[in-house]
Protein backbone atom coordinates (compact mmCIF):
# COMPACT_ATOMS: atom_id res chain seq x y z
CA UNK A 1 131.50 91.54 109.82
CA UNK A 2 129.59 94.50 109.64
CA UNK A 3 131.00 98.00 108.43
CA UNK A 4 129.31 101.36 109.33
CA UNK A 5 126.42 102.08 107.40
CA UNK A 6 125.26 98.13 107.16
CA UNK A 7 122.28 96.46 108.66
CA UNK A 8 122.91 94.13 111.02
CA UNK A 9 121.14 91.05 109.45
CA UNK A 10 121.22 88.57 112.25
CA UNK A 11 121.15 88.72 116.09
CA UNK A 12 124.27 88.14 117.94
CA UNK A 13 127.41 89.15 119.94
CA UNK A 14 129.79 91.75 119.18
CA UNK A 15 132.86 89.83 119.37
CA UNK A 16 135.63 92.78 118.57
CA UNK A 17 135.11 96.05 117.58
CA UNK A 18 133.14 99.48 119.25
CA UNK A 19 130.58 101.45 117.50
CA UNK A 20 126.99 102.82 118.00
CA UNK A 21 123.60 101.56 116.34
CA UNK A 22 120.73 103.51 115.35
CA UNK A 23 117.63 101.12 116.79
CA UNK A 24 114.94 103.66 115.83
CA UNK A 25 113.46 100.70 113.50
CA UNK A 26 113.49 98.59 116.18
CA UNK A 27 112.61 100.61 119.73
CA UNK A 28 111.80 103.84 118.21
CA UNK A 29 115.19 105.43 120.49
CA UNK A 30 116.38 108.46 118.95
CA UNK A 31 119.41 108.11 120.74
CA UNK A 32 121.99 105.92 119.29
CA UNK A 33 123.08 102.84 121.34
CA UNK A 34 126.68 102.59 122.24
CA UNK A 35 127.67 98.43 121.92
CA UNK A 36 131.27 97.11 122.47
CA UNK A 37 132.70 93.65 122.68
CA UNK A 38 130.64 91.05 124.59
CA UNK A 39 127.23 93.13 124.45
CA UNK A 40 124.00 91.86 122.41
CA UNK A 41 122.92 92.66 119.15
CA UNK A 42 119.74 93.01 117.28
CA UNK A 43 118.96 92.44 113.70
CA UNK A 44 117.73 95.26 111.60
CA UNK A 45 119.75 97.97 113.85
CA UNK A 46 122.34 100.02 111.42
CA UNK A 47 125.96 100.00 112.33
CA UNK A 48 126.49 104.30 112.62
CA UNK A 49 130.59 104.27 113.21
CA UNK A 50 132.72 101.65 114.02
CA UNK A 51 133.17 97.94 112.28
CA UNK A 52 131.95 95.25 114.57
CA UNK A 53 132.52 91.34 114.00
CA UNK A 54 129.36 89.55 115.39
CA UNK A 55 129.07 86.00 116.32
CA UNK A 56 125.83 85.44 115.38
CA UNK A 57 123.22 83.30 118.66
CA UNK A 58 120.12 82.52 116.21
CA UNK A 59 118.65 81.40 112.88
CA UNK A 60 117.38 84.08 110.57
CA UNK A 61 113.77 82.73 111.52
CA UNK A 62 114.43 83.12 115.44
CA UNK A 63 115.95 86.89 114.43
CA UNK A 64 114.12 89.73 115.87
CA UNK A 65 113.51 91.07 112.40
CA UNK A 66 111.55 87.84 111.68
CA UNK A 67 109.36 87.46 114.68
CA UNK A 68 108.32 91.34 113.92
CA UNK A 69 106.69 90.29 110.25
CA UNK A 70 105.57 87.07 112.50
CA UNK A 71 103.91 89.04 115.05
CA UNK A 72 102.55 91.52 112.30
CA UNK A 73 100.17 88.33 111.01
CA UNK A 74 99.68 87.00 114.45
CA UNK A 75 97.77 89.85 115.55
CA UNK A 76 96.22 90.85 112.69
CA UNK A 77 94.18 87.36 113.02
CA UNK A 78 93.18 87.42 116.27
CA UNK A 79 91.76 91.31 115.43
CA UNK A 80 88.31 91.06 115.53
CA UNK A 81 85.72 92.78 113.10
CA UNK A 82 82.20 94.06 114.07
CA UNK A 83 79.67 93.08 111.27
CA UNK A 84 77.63 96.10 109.94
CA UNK A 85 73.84 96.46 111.09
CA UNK A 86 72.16 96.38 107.83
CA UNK A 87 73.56 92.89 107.01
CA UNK A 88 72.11 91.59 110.12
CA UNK A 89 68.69 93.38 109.78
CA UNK A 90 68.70 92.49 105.79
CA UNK A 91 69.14 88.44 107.51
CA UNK A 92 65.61 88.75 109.17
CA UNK A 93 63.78 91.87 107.61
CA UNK A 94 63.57 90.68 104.40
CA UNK A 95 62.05 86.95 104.65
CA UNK A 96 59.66 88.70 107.65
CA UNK A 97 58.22 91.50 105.46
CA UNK A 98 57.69 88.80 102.51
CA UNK A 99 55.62 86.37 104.59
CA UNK A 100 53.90 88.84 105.90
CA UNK A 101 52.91 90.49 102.31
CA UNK A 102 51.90 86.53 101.37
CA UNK A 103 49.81 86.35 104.70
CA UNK A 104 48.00 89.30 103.17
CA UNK A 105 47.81 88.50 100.24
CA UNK A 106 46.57 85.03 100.65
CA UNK A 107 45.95 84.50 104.53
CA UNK A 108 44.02 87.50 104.81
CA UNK A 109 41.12 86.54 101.81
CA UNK A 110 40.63 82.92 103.62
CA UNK A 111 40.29 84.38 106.54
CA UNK A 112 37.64 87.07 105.14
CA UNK A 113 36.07 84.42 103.35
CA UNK A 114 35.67 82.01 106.64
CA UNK A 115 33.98 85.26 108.45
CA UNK A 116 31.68 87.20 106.01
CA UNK A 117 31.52 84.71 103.43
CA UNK A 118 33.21 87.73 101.07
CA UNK A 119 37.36 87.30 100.44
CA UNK A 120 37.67 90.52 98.85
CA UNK A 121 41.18 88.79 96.97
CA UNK A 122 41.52 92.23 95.16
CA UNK A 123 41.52 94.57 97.73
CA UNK A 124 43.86 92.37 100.33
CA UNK A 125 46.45 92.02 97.38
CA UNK A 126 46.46 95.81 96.50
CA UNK A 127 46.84 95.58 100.14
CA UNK A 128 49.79 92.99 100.00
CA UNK A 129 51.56 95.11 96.99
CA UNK A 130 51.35 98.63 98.81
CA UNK A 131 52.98 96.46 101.80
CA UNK A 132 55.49 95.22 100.03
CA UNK A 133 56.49 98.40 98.28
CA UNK A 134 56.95 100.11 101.61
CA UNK A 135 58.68 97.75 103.07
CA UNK A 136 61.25 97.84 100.28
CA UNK A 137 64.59 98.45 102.44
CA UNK A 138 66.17 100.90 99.70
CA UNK A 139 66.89 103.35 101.96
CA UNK A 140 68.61 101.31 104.56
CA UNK A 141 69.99 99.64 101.54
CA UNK A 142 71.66 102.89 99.96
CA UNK A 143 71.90 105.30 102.50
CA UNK A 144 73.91 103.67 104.99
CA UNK A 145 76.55 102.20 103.08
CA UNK A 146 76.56 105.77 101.50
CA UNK A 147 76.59 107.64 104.68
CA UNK A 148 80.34 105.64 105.40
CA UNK A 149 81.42 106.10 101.89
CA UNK A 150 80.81 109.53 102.29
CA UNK A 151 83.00 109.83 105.55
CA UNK A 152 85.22 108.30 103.87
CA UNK A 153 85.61 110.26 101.16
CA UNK A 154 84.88 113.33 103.64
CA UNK A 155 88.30 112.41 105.89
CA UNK A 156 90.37 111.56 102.85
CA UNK A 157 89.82 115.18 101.56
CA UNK A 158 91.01 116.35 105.20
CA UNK A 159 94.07 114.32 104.89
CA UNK A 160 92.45 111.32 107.10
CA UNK A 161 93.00 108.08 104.82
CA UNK A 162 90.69 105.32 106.49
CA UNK A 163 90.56 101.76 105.08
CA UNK A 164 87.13 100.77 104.81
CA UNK A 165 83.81 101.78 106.69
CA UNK A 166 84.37 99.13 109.98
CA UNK A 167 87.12 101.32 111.17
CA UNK A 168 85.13 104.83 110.75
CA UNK A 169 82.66 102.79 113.40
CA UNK A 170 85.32 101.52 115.49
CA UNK A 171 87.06 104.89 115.42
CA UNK A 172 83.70 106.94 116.68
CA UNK A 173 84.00 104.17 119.77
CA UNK A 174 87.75 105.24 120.59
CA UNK A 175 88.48 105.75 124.63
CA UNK A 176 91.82 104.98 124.59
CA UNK A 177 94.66 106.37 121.97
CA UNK A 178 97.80 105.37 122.44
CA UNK A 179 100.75 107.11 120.89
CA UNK A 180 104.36 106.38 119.59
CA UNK A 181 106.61 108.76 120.85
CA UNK A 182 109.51 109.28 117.88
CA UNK A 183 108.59 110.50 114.81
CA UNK A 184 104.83 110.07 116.08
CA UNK A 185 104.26 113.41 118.68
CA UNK A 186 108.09 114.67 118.27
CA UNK A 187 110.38 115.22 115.12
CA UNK A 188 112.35 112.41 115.17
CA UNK A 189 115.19 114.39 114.79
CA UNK A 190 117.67 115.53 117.38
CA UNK A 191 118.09 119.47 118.50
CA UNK A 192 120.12 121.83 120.75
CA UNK A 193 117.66 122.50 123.49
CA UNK A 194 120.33 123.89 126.22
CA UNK A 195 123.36 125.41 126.49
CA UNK A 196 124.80 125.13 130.40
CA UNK A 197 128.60 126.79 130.58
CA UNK A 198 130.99 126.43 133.33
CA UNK A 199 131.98 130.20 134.96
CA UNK A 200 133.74 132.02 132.93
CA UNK A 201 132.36 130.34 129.72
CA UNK A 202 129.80 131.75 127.50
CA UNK A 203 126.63 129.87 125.98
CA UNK A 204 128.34 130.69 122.58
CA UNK A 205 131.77 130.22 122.96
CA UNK A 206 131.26 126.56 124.58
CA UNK A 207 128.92 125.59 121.63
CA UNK A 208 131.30 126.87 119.05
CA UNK A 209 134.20 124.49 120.50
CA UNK A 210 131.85 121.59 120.52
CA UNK A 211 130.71 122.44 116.89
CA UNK A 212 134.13 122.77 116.04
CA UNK A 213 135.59 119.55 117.27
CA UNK A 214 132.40 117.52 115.93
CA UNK A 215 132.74 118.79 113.05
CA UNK A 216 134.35 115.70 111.35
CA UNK A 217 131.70 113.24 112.74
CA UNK A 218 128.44 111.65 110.62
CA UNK A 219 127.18 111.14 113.69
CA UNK A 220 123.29 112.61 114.65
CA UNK A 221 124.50 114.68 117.55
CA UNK A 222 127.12 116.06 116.13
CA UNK A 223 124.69 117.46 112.94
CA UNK A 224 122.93 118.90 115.57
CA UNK A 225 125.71 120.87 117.09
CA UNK A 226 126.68 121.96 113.55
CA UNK A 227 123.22 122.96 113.03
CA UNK A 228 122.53 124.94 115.87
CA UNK A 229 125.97 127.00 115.71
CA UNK A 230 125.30 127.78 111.66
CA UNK A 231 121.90 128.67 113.58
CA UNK A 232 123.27 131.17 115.57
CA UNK A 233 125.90 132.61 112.94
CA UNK A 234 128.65 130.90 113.93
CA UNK A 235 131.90 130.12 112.20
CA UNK A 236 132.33 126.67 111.34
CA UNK A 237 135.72 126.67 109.08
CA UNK A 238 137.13 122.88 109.48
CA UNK A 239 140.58 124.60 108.84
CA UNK A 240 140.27 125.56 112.49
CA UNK A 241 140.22 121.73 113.91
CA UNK A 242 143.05 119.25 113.77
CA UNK A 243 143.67 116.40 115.01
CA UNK A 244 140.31 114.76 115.57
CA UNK A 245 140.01 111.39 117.29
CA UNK A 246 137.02 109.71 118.13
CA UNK A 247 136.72 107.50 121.27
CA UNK A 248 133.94 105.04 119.99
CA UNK A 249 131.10 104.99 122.30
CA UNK A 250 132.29 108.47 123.85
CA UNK A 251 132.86 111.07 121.89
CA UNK A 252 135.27 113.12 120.15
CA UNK A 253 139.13 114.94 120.94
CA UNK A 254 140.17 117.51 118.59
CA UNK A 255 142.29 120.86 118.43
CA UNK A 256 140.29 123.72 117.47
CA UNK A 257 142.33 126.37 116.84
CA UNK A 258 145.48 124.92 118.31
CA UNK A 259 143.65 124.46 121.75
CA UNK A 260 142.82 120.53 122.91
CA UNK A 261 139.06 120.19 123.09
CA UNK A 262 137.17 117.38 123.91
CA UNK A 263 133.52 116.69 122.89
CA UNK A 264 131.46 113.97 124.56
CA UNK A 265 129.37 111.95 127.33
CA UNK A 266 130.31 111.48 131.00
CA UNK A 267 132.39 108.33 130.35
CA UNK A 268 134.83 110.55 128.05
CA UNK A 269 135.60 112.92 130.92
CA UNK A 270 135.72 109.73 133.02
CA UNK A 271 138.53 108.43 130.93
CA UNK A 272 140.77 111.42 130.62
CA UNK A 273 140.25 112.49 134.32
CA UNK A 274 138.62 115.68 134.52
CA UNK A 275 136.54 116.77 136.88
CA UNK A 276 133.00 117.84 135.70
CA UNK A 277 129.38 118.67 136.70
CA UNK A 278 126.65 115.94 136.35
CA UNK A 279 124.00 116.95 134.56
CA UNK A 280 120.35 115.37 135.16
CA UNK A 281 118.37 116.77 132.47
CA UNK A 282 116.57 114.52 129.89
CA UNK A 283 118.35 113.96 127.14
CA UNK A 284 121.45 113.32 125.48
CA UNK A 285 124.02 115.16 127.28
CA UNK A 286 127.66 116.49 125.24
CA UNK A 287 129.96 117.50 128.32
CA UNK A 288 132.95 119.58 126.53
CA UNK A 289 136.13 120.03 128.09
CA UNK A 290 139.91 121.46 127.46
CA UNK A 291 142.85 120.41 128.47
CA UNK A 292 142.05 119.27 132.03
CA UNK A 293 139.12 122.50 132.65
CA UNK A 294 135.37 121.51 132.14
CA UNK A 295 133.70 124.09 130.24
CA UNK A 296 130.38 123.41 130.37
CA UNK A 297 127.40 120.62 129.26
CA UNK A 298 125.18 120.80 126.28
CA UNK A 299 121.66 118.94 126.22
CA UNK A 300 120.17 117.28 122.63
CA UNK A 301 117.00 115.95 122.85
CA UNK A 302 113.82 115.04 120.16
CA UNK A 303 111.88 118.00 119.27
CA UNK A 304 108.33 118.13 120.08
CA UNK A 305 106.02 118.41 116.79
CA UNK A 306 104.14 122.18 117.07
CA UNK A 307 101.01 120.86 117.28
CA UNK A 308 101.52 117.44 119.34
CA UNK A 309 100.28 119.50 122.79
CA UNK A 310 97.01 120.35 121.10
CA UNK A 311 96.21 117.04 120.19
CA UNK A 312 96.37 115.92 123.52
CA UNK A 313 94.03 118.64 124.60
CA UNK A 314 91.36 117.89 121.47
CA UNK A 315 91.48 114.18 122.47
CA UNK A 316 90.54 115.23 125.88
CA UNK A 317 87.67 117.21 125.34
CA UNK A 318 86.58 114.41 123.94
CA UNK A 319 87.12 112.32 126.66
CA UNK A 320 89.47 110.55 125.49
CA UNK A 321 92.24 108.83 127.60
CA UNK A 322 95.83 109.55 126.15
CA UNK A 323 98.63 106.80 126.94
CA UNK A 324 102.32 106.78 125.29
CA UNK A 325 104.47 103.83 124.35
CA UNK A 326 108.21 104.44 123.45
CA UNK A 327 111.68 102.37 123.26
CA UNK A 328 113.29 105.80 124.65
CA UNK A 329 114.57 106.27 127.64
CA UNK A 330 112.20 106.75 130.98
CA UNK A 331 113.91 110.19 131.49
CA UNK A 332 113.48 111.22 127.93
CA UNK A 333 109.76 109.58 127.92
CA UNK A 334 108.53 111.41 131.59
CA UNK A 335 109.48 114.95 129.54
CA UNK A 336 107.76 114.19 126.35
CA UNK A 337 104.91 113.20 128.73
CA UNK A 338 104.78 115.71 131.54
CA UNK A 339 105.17 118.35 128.54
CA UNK A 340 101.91 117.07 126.73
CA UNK A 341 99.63 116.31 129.74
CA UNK A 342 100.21 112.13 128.43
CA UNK A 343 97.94 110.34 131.52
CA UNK A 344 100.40 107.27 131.68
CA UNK A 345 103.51 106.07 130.03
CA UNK A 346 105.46 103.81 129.21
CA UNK A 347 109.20 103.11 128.01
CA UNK A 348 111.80 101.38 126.97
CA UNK A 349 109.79 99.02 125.03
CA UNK A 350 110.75 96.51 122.58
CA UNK A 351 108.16 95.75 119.62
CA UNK A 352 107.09 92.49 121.40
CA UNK A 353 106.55 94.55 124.72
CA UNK A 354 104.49 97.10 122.84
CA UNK A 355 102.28 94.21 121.68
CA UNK A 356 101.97 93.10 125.20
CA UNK A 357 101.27 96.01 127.23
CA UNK A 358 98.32 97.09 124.12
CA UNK A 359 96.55 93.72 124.86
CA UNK A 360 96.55 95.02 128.45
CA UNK A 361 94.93 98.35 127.80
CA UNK A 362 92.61 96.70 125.72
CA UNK A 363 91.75 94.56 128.51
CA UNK A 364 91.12 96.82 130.61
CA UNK A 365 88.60 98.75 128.56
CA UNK A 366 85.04 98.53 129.41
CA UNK A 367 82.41 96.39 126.79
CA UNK A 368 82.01 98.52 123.52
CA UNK A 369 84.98 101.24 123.76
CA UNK A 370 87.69 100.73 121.55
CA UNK A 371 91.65 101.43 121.50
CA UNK A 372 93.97 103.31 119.06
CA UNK A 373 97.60 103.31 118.63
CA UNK A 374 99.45 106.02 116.43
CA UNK A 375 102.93 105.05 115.32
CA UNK A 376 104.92 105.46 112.42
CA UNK A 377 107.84 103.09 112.34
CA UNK A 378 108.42 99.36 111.52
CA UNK A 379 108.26 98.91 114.98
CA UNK A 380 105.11 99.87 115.24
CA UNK A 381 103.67 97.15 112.70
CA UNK A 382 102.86 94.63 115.57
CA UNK A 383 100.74 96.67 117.49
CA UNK A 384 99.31 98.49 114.91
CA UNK A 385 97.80 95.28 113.85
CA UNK A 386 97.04 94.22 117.24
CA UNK A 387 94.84 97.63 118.34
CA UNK A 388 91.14 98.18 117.88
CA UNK A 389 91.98 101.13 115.25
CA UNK A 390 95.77 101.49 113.93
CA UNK A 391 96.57 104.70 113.12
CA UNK A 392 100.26 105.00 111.09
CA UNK A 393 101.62 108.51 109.68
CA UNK A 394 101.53 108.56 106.43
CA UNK A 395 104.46 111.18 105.24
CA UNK A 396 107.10 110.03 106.55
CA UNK A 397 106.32 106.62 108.13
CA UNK A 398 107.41 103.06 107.24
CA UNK A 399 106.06 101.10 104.80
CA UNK A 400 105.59 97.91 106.88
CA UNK A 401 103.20 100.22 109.34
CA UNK A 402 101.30 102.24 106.78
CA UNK A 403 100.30 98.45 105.30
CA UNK A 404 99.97 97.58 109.59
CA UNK A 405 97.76 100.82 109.88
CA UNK A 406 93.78 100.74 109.46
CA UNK A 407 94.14 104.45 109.11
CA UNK A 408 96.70 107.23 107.73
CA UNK A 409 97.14 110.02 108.86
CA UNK A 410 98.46 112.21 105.01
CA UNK A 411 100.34 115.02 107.09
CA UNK A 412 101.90 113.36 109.75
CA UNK A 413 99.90 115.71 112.04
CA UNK A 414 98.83 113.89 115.64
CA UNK A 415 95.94 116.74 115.92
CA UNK A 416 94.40 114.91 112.80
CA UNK A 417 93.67 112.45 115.55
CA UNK A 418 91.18 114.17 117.41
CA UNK A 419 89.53 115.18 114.02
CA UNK A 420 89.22 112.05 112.55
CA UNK A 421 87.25 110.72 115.08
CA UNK A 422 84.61 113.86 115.27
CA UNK A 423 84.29 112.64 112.01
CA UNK A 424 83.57 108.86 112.59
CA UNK A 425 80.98 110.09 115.32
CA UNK A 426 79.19 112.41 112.61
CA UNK A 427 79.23 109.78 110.28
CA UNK A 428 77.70 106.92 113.01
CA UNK A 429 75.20 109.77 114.06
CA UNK A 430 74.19 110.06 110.83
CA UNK A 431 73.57 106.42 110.22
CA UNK A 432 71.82 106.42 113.34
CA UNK A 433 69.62 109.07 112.01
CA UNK A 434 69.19 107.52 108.92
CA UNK A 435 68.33 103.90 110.58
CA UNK A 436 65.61 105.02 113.20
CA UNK A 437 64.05 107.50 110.22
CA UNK A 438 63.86 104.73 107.71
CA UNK A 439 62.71 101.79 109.79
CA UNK A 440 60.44 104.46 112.24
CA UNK A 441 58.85 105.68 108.68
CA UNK A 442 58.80 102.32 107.15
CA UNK A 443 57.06 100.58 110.16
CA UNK A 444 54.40 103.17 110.62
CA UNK A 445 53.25 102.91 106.76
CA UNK A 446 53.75 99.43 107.12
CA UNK A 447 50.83 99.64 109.63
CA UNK A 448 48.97 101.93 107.96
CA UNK A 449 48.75 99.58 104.59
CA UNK A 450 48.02 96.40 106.39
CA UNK A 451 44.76 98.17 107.98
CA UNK A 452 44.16 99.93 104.67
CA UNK A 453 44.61 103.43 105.04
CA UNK A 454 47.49 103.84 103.34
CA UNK A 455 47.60 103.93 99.75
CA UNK A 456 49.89 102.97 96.88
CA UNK A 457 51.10 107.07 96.75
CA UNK A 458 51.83 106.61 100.52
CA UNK A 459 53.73 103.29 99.65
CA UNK A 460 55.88 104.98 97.23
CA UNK A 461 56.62 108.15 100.12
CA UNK A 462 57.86 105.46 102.23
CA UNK A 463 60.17 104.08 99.80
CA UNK A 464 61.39 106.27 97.46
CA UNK A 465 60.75 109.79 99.26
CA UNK A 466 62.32 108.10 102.51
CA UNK A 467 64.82 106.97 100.27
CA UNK A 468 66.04 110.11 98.82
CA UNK A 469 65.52 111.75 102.35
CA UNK A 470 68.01 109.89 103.89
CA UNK A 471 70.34 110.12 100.91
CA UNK A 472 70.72 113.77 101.24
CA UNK A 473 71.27 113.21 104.98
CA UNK A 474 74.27 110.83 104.05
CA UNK A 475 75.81 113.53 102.10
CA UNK A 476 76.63 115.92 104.71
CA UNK A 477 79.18 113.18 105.99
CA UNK A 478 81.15 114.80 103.41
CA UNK A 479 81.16 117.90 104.61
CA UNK A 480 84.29 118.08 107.42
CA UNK A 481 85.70 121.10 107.29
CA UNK A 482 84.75 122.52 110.57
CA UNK A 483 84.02 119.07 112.56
């Protein structure tokens, strides 16, 4: 038995009983799903309205709750991690450099000795030690690790949270970023986008009855109605309504002000016979009616976040492909994308489907180039773990995906996207810089010491004033203010 306001725990079948779930844990839907008897249910949906008695169809570790914490740790194995540069180089730079100091040092004298009969020991291991000096790989040592810690440290102060150094280099290799839709590039929260009256009705008349007869209901479209008539200065006095019934599934029949109202989707005007005009729009739909004369339709749907648009712009000026994945509704998904300029879609996605469809765009990415998802729910966990770079919202998103998440985004702002990876590409330029100046700098003096030329003052230029150059480079990865 489950009463409104409970988790389901297990998966099953609603035996008796009508109510609606919230799934947004689950599919990220905003809309709540109406189940009755004989329909399938999912753990970890919440029970909004009516008690339903469940006969349960699987094992708690068969339940869809548990195969989401399953999946979480299946694909955060088979993630892969690239190895940083300097712990490769360090592998064969540093035995090289010291043989060839001892070849110096040693070889060098015999060899000397076997040609002029002279083996000049002191000179070749003055020789050896300016060699070895230079060669001293401080400045790859220092400045590169420092260069990440300072991009780090740069992106946290922009309100970019990012795990450890690998993903600032994964994240400057991003071509694909694929987005959440709920609570990820729109509110999350349902509003009154459009008022459509019947003739003869007015836009604030018919959303005053609907108010009005809602009024009594907990449920998320109904807060939205009373929200958008205290919005528009309406008067919502629940001394005016009487009578209130609510059709699970449906909607709502009051009296509002001694009149018979009715409040709900198409199957409520179905059921009580009156004739009304289908309306198309994405959405949720609240067709409102009295007596047996349609009055008019008003749409709900998910606001868009204000600056949601202009990350999809930012991400492609930097050539970045945009892709959204969403439980919703096709209809509700096509807006959300055809308003953003989203390349592809899709919807109605279960976590496990989510998972599936990211290992496909991953596939199909060319060698090198990396892909991002940005989510924010519990749904979102799986294939947070299973993209190149997960990026979770940090405000107001779940637990399980902030933990899923490689990076967090502090505001909840999707334009943060865009910024955070000008940032990972000024922090791998400036390795880059760092990398070719050290090793170009190092290799010349290297040469110059073997033959002689250089001296113990050039020696400690190479390691110490290289050093400190590149250390001062490494610093302005801090500075991200106007990346």
């Amino acid at each position: 038995m489950v009463r409104p306001g409970e988790k389901i725990p297990i998966d099953g079948i609603v035996r008796e009983g009508q109510s609606s779930l919230d799934t947004t844990a689950l599919t990220g839907e905003s809309v709540p799903r109406d189940v009755e008897e004989g329909m399938q249910v999912v753990s970890g949906c919440i029970n909004l309205s009516g008690t339903l008695k469940i006969e349960t169809t699987k094992e708690f570790g068969e339940s869809t709750a548990s195969k989401i914490l399953e999946m979480v740790e299946n694909a955060g194995a088979r993630k892969s991690r690239s190895e940083h540069f300097i712990s490769r180089f360090a592998r064969v730079y540093t035995p090289v450099v010291c043989g060839l100091a001892l070849l110096l040092a040693v070889g060098a004298p015999l060899v000397s000795l076997a040609v002029s009969g002279e083996a000049h020991a002191a000179q070749w291991v003055y020789r050896a030690l300016t060699f070895l000096v230079i060669s001293c790989p401080c400045a790859l040592v220092i400045s590169i690790p420092l260069s990440f810690f300072a991009g780090i440290g740069g992106a946290s102060n922009a309100g970019v949270l990012v795990k450890g150094s690998v993903f600032l280099e994964e994240l400057s290799r991003v071509r694909t970023m694929v987005f959440d839709k709920t609570g990820t590039l729109t509110e999350g929260v349902f509003e009154v986008t459009q008022i459509i009256p019947a003739e003869g009705m007015s836009e604030t008349k018919l959303l005053e009855l609907a108010a009005l007869a809602e009024s009594y209901s907990n449920h998320p479209i109904s807060i939205s109605l009373r929200k958008a008539a205290g919005s528009a200065g309406l008067e919502m006095k629940t001394g005016r309504v009487a009578d209130v019934q609510e059709e699970s599934g449906h909607g709502v029949r009051a009296f509002v002000d001694g009149v018979p109202v009715a409040a709900g989707n198409a199957g409520l005007m179905e059921a009580l016979h009156i004739e009304y005009e289908k309306c198309d729009l994405p959405g949720t739909i609240v067709y409102v009616a009295s007596g047996s004369e349609y009055l008019g339709c008003i749409v709900i749907s998910d606001k868009l976040k204000k600056t949601s648009a202009a990350a999809i712009r930012a991400l492609g000026d930097l050539n970045v492909r945009t892709v959204m994945l969403t439980g919703d509704r096709r209809s509700a998904a096509e807006q959300t994308a055809g308003e953003l300029g989203i390349s592809s879609f899709y919807a109605e996605l279960l976590p496990g489907d989510k998972v599936d469809q990211m290992e496909k765009l991953i596939r199909e990415q060319s060698s090198g180039a990396k892909t991002a998802f940005v989510g924010d729910g519990i749904n979102d966990a799986p294939v947070l773990s299973r993209a190149d770079v997960g990026i979770a919202m940090g405000a107001l998103g779940s637990d399980a995906a902030i933990e899923a998440a490689d990076v967090v985004l502090m505001d909840d702002d999707p334009l943060k996207c865009s910024k955070a990876i000008r940032i990972a590409k000024k922090v791998m330029r400036i390795v880059y810089e760092n990398i070719w100046f050290a090793i170009g700098v190092k290799v010349l003096c290297l040469i110059l010491g073997a033959a002689g030329i250089a001296n113990m003052w050039a020696a400690i230029f190479a390691d110490v004033g290289v050093m400190v150059i590149a250390v001062l480079n490494a610093i302005r990865a801090l500075y991200v203010k106007n990346v």
